[in-house]
Protein backbone atom coordinates (compact mmCIF):
# COMPACT_ATOMS: atom_id res chain seq x y z
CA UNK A 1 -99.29 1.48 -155.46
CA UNK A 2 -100.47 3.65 -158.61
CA UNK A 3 -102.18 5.79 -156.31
CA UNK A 4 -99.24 6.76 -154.15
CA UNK A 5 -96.96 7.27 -157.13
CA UNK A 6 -99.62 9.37 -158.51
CA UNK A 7 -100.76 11.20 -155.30
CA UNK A 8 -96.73 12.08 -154.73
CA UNK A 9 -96.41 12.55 -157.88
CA UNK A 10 -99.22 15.41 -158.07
CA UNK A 11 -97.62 17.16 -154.69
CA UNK A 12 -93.75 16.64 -155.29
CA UNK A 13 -93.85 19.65 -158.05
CA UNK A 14 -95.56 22.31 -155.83
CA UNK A 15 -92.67 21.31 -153.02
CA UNK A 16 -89.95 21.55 -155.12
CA UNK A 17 -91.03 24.73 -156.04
CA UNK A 18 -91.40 26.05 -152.36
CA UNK A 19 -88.42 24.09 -151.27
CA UNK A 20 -90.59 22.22 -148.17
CA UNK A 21 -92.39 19.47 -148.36
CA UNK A 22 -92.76 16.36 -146.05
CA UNK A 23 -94.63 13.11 -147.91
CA UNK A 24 -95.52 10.02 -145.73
CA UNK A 25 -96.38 7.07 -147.37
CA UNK A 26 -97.83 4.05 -145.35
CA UNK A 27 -96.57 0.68 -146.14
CA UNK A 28 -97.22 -2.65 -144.07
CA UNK A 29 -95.03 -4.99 -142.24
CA UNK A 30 -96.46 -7.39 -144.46
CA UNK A 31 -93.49 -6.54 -146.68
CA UNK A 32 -91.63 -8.22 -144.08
CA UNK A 33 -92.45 -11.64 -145.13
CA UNK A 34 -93.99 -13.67 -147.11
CA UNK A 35 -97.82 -15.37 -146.86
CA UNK A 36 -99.77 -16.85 -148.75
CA UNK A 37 -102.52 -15.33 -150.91
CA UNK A 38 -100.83 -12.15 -150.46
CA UNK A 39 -98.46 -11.68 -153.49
CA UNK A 40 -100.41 -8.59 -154.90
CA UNK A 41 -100.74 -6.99 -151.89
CA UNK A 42 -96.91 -7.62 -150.36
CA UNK A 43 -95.87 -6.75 -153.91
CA UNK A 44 -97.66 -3.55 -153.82
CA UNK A 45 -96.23 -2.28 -150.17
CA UNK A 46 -92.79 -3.04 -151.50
CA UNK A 47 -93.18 -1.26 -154.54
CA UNK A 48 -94.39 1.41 -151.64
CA UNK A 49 -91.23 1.46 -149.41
CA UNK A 50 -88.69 1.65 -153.16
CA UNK A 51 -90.48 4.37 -154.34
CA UNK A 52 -89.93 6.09 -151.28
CA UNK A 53 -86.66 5.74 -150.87
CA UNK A 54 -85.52 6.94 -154.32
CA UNK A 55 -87.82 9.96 -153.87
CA UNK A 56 -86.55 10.40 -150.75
CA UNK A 57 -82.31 10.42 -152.20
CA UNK A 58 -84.22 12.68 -154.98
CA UNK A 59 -85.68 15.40 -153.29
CA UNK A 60 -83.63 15.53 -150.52
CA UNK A 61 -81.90 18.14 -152.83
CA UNK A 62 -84.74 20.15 -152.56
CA UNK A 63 -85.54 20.01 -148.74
CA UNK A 64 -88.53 17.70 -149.30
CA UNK A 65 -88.98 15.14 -146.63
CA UNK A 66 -90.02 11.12 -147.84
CA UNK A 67 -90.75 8.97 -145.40
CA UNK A 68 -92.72 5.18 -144.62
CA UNK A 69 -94.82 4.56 -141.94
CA UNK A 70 -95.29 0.85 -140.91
CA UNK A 71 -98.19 0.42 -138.91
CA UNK A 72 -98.82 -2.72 -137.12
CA UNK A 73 -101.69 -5.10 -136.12
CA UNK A 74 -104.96 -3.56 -134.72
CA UNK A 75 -106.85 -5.46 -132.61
CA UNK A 76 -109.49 -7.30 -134.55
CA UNK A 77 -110.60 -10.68 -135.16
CA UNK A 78 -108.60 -11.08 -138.35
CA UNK A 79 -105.20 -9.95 -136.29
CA UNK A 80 -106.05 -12.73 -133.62
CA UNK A 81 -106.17 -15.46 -136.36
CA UNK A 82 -103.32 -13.66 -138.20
CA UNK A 83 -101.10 -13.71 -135.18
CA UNK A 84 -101.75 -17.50 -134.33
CA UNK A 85 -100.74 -18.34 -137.83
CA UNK A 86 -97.64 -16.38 -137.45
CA UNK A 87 -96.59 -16.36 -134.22
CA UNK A 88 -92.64 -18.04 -134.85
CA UNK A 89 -92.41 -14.42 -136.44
CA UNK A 90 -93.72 -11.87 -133.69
């Protein structure tokens, strides 16, 4: 999370100043739901997707773009095991 508030944080001031920008953060549908052993991380992707919506009311003013991306489950071992814990929610 600190490195996306600080990464925007670094850009936002040379878009305000051109009036352009676009900034896409990446969050996770993990923020979705809960699991276990996962607090930190689903904490950190929400903290993701609330930052970027108040930037994105803020600097809407100044023609600067804030979005989320949510990417999904890439084909891996991990994802198979993940999805047959988790199916009731697919």
């Amino acid at each position: 999370m600190f490195s996306v508030f600080h990464a925007t944080q670094t850009v936002l001031s040379h878009m305000v100043k051109r009036k352009n920008g676009r900034v896409v953060n990446q969050a996770s549908t993990a923020d979705r739901w809960g699991s276990r052993n996962q607090s930190a991380y689903n904490d950190a992707k929400h903290a993701v997707v609330g930052i970027t919506w108040c930037l994105g009311l803020e600097m809407a003013l100044h023609n600067v773009l804030v979005n989320t991306i949510y990417p999904w489950i890439t084909e891996t071992h991990m994802a198979s095991i993940f999805v047959s814990q988790h199916s009731s929610i697919l």
